[in-house]
C-alpha atoms as a PDB file:
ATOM      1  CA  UNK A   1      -0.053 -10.519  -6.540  1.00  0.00           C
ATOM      2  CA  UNK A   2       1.813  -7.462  -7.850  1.00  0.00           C
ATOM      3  CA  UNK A   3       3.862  -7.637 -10.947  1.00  0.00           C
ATOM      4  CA  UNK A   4       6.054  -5.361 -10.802  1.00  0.00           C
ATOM      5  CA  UNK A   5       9.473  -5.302 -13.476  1.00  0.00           C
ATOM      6  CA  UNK A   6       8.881  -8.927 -13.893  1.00  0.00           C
ATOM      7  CA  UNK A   7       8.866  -9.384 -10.458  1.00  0.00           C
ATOM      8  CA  UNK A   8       6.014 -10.942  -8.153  1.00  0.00           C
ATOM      9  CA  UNK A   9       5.101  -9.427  -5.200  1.00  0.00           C
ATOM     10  CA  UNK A  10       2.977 -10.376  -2.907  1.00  0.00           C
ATOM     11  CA  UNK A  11       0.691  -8.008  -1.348  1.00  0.00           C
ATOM     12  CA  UNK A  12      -0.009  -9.711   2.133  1.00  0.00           C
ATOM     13  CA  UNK A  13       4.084 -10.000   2.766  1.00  0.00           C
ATOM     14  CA  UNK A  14       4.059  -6.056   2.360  1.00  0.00           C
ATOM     15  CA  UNK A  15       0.575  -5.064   4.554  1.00  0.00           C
ATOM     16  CA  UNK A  16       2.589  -7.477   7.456  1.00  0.00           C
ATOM     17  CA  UNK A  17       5.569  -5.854   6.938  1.00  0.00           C
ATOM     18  CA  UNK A  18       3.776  -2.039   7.416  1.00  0.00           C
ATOM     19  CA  UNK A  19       1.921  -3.647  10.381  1.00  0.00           C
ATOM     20  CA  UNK A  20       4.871  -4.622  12.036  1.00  0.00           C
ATOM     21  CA  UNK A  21       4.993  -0.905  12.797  1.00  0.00           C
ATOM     22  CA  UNK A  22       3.559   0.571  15.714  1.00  0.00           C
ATOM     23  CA  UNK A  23       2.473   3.395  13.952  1.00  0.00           C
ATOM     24  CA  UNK A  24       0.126   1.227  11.673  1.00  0.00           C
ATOM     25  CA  UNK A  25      -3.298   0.328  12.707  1.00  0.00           C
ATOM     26  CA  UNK A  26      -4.268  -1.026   9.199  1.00  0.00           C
ATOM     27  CA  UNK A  27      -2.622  -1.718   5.797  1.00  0.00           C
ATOM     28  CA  UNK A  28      -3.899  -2.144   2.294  1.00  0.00           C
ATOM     29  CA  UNK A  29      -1.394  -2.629  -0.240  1.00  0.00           C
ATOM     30  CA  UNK A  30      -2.856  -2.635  -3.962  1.00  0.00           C
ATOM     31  CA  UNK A  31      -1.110  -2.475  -7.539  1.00  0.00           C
ATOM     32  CA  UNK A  32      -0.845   0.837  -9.465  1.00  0.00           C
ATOM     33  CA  UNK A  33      -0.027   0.445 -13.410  1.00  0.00           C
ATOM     34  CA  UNK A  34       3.647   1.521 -14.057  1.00  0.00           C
ATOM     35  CA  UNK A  35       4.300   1.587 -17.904  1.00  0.00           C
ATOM     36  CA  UNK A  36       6.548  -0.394 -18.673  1.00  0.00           C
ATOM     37  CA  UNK A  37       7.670  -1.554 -15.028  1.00  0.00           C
ATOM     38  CA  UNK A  38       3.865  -3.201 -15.386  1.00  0.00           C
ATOM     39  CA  UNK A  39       3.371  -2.349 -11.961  1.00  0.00           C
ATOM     40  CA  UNK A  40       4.003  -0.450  -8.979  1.00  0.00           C
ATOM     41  CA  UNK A  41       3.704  -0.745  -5.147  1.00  0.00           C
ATOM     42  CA  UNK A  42       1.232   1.004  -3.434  1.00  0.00           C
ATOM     43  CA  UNK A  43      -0.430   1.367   0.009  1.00  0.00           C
ATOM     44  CA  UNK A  44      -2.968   2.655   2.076  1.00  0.00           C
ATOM     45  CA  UNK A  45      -2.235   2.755   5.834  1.00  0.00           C
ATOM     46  CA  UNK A  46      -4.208   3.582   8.501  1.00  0.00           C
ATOM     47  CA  UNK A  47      -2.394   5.511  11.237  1.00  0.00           C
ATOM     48  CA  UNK A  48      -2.314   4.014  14.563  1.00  0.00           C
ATOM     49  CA  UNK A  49      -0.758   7.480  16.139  1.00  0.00           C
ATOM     50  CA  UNK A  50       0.576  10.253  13.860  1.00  0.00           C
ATOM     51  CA  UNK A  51       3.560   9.506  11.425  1.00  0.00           C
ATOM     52  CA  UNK A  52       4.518  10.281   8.370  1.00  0.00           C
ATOM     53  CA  UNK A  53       4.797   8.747   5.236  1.00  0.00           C
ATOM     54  CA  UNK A  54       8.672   8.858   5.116  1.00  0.00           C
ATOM     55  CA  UNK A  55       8.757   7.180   8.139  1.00  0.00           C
ATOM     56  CA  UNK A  56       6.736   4.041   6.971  1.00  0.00           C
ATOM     57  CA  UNK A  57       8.734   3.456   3.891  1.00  0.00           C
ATOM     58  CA  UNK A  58      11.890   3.560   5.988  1.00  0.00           C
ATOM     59  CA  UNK A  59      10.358   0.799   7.662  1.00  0.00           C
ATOM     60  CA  UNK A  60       9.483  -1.026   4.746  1.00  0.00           C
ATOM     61  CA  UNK A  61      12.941  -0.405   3.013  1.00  0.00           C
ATOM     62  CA  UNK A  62      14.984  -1.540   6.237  1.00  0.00           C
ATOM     63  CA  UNK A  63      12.352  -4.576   6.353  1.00  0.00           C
ATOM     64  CA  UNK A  64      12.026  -5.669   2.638  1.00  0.00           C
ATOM     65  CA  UNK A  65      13.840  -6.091  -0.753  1.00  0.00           C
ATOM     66  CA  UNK A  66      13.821  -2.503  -2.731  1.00  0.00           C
ATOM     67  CA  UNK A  67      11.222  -3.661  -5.262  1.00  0.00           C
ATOM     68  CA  UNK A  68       8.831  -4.970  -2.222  1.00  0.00           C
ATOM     69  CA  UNK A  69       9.057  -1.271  -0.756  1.00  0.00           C
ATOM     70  CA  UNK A  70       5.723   0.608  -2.150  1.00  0.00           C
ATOM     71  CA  UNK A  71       6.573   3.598  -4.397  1.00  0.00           C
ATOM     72  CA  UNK A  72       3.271   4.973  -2.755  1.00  0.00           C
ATOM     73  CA  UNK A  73       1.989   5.420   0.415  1.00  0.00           C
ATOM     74  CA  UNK A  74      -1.150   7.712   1.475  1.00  0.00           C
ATOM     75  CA  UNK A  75      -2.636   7.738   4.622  1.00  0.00           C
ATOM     76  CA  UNK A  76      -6.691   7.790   5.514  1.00  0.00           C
ATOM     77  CA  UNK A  77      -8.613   7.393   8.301  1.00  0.00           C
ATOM     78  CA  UNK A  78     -10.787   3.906   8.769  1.00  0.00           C
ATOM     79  CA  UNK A  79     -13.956   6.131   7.553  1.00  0.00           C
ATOM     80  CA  UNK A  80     -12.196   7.057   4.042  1.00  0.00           C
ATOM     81  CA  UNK A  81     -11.687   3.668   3.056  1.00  0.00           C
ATOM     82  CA  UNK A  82     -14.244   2.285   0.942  1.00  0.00           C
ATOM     83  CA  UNK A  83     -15.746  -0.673   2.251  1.00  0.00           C
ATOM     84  CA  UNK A  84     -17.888  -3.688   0.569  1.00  0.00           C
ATOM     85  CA  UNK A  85     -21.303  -4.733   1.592  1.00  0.00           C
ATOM     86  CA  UNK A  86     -19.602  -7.713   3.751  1.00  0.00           C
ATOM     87  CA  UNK A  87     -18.212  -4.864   5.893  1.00  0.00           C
ATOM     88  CA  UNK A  88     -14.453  -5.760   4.178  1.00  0.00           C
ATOM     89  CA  UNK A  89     -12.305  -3.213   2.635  1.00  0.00           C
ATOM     90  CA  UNK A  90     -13.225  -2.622  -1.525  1.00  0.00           C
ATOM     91  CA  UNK A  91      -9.456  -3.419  -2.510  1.00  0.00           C
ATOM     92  CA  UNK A  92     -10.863  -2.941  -6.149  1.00  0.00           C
ATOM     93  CA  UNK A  93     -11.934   0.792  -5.530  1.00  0.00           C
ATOM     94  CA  UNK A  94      -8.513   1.256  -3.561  1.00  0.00           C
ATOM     95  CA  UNK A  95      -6.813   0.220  -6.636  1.00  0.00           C
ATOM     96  CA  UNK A  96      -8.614   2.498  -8.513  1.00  0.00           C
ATOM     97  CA  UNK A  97      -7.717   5.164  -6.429  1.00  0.00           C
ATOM     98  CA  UNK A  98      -4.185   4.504  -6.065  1.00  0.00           C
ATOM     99  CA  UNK A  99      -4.225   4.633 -10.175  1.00  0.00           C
ATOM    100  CA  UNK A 100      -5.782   8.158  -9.785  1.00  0.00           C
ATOM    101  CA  UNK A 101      -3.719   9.294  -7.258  1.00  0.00           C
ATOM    102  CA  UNK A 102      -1.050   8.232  -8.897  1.00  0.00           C
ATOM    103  CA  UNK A 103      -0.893  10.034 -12.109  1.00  0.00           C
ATOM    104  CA  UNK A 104      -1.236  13.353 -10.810  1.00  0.00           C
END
C-alpha cells in the first residue's frame, strides 16, 4: 500500500492498470518518499515493444484517479531488475532505487 497525501493506494490496482497496455510486458509499482505528500507513485515497467514514458502515464491517467497515476515511471529491461533468491522481483531494492532516482 502507498500512502500518498493521506490517500491509500494500492500498488497491484496500478501494475494492472500499466499491464492493461500492450506496450507493457511487466510492471512494478513501489512507493517513493514525498515530504510532506508522505508518498509518491512510482513504477518500473518493462517494455513489451518500444514506448515511451509519456505514453504509459497517459494510459494510467485516462485509466485511474490523478493520485493513482505514478509521478514516476522508468523503464528497464527484465535483466536490470533486481531479483530475490526465489527468482521474484526484490520490490525492496526497487524501492530503494526509485528513492534514488528520485531525488536527482
Amino acid at each position: 500500500m502507498i500512502k500518498t497525501a493521506g490517500v491509500n493506494v494500492a500498488a497491484a490496482e496500478v501494475e494492472a492498470t500499466l499491464l492493461r497496455d500492450p506496450a507493457v510486458g511487466a510492471a512494478h509499482v513501489v512507493p517513493v518518499p514525498a515530504g510532506p505528500r508522505g508518498e509518491d507513485v512510482a513504477a518500473f515497467v518493462v517494455a513489451a515493444r518500444p514506448v515511451e514514458p509519456g505514453e504509459l502515464l497517459e494510459h494510467c491517467r485516462v485509466e485511474l484517479a490523478s493520485y493513482k497515476v505514478p509521478r514516476h515511471l522508468w523503464l528497464r529491461r527484465e535483466d536490470e531488475l533486481p531479483l530475490r533468491s526465489s527468482g521474484k522481483v526484490d520490490k525492496a531494492l526497487l524501492r530503494a532505487e526509485a528513492a534514488r532516482l528520485s531525488a536527482t
